[in-house]
N, C-alpha and C. Protein backbone atom coordinates (compact mmCIF):
# COMPACT_ATOMS: atom_id res chain seq x y z
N UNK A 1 0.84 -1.20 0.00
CA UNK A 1 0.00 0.00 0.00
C UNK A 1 0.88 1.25 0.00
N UNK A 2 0.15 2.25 -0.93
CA UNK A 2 1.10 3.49 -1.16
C UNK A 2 0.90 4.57 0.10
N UNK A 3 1.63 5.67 -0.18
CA UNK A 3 1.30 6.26 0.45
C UNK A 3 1.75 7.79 0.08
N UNK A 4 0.59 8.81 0.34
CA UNK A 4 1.24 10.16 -0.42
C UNK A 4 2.02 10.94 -0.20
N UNK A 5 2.57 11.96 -0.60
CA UNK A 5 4.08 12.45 0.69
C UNK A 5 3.41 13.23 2.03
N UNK A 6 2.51 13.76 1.72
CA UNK A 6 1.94 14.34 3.03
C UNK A 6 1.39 13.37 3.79
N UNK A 7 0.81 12.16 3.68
CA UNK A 7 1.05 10.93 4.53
C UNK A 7 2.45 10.91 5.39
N UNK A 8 3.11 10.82 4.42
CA UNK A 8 4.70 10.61 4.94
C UNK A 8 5.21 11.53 5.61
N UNK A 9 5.00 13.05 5.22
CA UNK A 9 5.82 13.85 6.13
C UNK A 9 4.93 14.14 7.50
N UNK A 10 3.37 13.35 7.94
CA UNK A 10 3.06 13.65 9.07
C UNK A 10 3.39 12.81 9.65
N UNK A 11 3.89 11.39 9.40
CA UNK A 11 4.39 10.39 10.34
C UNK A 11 6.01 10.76 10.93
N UNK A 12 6.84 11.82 9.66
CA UNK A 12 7.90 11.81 10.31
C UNK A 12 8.26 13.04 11.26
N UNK A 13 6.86 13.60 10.71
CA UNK A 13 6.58 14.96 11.51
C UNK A 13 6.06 14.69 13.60
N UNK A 14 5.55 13.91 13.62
CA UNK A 14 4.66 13.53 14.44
C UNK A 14 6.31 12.29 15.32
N UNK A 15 6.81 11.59 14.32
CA UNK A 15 7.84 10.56 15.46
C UNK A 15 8.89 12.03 15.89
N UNK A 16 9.16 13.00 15.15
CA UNK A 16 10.04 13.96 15.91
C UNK A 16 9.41 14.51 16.68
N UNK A 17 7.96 14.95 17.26
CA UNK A 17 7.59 15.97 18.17
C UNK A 17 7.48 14.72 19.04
N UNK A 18 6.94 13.57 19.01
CA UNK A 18 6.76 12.98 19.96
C UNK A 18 7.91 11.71 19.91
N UNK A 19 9.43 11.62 20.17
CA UNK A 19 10.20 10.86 19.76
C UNK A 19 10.25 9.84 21.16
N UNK A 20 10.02 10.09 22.21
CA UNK A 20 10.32 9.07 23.84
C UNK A 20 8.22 8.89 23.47
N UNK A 21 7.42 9.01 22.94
CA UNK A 21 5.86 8.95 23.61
C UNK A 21 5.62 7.65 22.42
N UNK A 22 6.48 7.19 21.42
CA UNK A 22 6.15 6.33 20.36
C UNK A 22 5.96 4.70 21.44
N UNK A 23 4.74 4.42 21.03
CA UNK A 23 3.91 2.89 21.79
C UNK A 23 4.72 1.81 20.89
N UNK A 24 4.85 0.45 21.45
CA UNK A 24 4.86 -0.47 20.49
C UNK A 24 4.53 -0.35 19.20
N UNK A 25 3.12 -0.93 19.65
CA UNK A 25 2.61 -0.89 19.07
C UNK A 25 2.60 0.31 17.39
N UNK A 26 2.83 1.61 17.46
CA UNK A 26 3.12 2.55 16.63
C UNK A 26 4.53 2.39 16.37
N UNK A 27 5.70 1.85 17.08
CA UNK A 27 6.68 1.13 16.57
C UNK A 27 6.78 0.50 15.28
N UNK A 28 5.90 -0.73 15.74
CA UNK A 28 6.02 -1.73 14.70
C UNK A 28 5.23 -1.13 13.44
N UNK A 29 3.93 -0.16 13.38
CA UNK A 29 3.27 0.06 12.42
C UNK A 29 4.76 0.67 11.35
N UNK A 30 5.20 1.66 12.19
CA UNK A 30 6.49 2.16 11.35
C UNK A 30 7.48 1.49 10.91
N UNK A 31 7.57 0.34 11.81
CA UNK A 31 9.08 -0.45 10.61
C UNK A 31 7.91 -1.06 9.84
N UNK A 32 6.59 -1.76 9.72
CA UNK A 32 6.02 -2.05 8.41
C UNK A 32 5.89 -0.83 7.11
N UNK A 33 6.13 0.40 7.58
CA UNK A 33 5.91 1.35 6.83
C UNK A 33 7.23 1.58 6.22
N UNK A 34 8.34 1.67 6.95
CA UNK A 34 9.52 2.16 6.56
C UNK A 34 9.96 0.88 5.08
N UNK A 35 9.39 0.06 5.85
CA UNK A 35 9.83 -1.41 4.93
C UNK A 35 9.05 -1.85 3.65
N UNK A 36 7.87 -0.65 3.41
CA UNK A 36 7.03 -0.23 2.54
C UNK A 36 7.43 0.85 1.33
N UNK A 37 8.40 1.86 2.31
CA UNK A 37 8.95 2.88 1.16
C UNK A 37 10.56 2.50 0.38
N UNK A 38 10.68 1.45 0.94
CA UNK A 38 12.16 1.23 0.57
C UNK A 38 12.18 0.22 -0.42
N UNK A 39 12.04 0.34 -1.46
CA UNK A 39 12.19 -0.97 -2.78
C UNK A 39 13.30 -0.22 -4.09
C-alpha cells in the first residue's frame, strides 16, 4: 500500500515531536511502513 508524501511527512513529523511517547505498538506500524517505502 502506497502512500502520499503528506502521509509521509506527518508520520515523520509527528515521530520527531513525539520521539520518547512512540507505543509499540506505533513502533512496529512504522518499521512495516519504513519497509514499505524502501524498494
Amino acid at each position: 500500500m502506497e502512500m502520499d508524501l503528506n502521509e509521509l511527512y506527518e508520520k515523520l513529523a509527528w515521530m520527531m515531536r513525539y520521539p520518547f511517547g512512540i507505543t509499540t505498538k506505533a513502533l512496529q506500524n512504522h518499521n512495516l511502513f519504513s519497509f514499505s517505502i524502501q524498494e
